[in-house]
C-alpha atoms as a PDB file:
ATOM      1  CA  UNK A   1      -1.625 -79.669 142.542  1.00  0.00           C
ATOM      2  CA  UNK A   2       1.515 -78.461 141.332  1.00  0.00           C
ATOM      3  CA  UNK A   3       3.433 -75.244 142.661  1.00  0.00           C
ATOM      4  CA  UNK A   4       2.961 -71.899 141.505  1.00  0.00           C
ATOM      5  CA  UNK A   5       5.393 -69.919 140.110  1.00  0.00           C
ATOM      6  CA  UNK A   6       5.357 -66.444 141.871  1.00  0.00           C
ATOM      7  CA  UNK A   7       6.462 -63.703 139.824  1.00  0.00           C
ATOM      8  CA  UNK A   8       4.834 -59.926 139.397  1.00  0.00           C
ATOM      9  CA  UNK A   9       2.071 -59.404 136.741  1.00  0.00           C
ATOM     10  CA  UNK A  10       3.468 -56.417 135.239  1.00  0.00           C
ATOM     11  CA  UNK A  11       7.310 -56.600 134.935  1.00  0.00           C
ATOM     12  CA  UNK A  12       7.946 -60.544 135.430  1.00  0.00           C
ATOM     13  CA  UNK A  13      10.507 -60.140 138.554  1.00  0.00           C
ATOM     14  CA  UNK A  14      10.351 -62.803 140.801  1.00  0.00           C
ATOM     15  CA  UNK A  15      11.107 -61.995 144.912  1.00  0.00           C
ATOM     16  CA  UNK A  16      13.477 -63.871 146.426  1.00  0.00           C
ATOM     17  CA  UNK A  17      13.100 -66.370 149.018  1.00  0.00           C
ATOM     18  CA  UNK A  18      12.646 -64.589 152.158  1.00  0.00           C
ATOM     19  CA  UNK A  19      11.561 -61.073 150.103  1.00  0.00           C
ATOM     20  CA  UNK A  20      10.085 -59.047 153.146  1.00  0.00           C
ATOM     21  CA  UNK A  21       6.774 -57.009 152.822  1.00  0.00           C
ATOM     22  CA  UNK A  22       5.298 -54.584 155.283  1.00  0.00           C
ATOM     23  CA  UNK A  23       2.209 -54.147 156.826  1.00  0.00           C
ATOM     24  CA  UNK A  24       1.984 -50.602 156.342  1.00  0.00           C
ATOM     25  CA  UNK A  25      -1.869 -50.089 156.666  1.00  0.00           C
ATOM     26  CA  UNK A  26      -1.983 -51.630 160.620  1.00  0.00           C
ATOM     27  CA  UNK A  27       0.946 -52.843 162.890  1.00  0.00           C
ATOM     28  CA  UNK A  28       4.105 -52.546 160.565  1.00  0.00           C
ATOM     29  CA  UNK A  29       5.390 -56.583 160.995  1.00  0.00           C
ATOM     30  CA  UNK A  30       7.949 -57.678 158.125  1.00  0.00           C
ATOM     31  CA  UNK A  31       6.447 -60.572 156.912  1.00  0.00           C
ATOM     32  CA  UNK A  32       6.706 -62.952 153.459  1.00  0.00           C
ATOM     33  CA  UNK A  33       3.524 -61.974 152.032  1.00  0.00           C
ATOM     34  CA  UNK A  34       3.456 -65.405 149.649  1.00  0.00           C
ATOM     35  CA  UNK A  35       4.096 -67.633 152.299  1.00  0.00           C
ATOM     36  CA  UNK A  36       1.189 -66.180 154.071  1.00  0.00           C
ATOM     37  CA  UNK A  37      -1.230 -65.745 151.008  1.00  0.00           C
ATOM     38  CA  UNK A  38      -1.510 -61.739 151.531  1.00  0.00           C
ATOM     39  CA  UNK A  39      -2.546 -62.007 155.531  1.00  0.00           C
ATOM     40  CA  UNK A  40      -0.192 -60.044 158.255  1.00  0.00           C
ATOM     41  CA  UNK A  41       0.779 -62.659 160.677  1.00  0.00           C
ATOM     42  CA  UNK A  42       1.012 -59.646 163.697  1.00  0.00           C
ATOM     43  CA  UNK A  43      -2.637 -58.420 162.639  1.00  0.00           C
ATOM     44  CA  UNK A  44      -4.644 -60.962 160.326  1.00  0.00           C
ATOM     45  CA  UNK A  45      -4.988 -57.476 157.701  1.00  0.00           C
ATOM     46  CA  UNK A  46      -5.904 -59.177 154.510  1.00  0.00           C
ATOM     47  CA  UNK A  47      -3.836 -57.321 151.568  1.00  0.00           C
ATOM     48  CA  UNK A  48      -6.078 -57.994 148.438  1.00  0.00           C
ATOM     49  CA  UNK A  49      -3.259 -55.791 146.628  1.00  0.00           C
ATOM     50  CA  UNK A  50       0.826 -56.487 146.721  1.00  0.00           C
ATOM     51  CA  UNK A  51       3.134 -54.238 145.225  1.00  0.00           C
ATOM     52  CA  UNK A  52       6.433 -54.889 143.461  1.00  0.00           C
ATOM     53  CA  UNK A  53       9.635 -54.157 145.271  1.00  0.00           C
ATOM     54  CA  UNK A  54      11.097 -54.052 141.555  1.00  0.00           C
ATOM     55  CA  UNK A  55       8.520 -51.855 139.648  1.00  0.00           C
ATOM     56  CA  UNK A  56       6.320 -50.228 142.523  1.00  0.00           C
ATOM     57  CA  UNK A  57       3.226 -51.123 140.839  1.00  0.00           C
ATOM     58  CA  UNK A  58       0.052 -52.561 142.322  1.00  0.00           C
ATOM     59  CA  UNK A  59      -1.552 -56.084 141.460  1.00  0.00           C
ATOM     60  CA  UNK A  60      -3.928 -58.313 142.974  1.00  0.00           C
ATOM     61  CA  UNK A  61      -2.170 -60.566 145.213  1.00  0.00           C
ATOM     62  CA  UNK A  62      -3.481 -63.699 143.213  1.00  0.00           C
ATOM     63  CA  UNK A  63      -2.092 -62.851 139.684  1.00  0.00           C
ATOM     64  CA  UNK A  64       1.070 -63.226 141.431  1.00  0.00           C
ATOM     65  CA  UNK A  65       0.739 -66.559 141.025  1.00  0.00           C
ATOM     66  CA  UNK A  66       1.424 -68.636 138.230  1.00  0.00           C
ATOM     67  CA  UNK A  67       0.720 -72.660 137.666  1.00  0.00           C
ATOM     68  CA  UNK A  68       1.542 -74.168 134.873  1.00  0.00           C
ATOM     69  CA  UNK A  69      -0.770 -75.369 132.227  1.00  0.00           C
ATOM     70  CA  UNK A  70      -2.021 -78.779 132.608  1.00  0.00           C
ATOM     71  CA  UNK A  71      -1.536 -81.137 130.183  1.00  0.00           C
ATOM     72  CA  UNK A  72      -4.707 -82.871 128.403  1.00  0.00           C
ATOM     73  CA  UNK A  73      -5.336 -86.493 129.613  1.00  0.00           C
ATOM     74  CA  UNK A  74      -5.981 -88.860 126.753  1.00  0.00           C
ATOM     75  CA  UNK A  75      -9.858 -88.830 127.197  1.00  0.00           C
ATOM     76  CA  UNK A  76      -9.414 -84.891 127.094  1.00  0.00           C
ATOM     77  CA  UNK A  77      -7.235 -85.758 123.902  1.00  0.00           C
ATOM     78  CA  UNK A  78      -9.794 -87.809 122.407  1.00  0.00           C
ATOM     79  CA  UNK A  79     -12.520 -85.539 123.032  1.00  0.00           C
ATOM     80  CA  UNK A  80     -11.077 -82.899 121.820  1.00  0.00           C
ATOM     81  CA  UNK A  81      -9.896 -85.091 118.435  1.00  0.00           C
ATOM     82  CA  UNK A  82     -13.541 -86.134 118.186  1.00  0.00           C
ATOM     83  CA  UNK A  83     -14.436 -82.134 118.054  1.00  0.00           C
ATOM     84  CA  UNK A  84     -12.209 -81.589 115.714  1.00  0.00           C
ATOM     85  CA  UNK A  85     -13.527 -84.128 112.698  1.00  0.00           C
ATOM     86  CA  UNK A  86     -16.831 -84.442 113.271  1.00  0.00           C
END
């Protein structure tokens, strides 16, 4: 699988390396939300929400990332050709 882009939904900034998130709701750790898929590391509180340092908005913490689009294989291709003229 290839590796996700991570950028926000809304304005397009991406976060640093390192970017820091709290866990406001529970214990208050610092932690790098995307290395830890949303889940506190102090309190296992699952965020299902992150928001951007850059915009403030809210977004669900898997539109944050995106893969890129995978290219067709050549049976894909072909199927796809054979679609097209029948």
């Amino acid at each position: 699988m290839q590796k996700a882009s991570i950028y926000c939904p809304k304005c397009k900034w991406e976060p640093p390396r390192a970017a820091l998130w709290e866990c406001l709701e529970v214990c208050g750790c610092l932690f790098d939300t995307f290395e830890t898929g949303g889940t506190c590391p102090e309190c296992h509180e699952k965020f299902e929400h992150t928001q951007c340092i850059m915009c403030g908005q809210f977004s669900p913490h898997r539109e944050w990332y995106h893969y890129p689009k995978k290219a067709p294989t050549c049976k894909e291709s072909e199927t796809e050709d054979e679609e097209i003229y029948v």
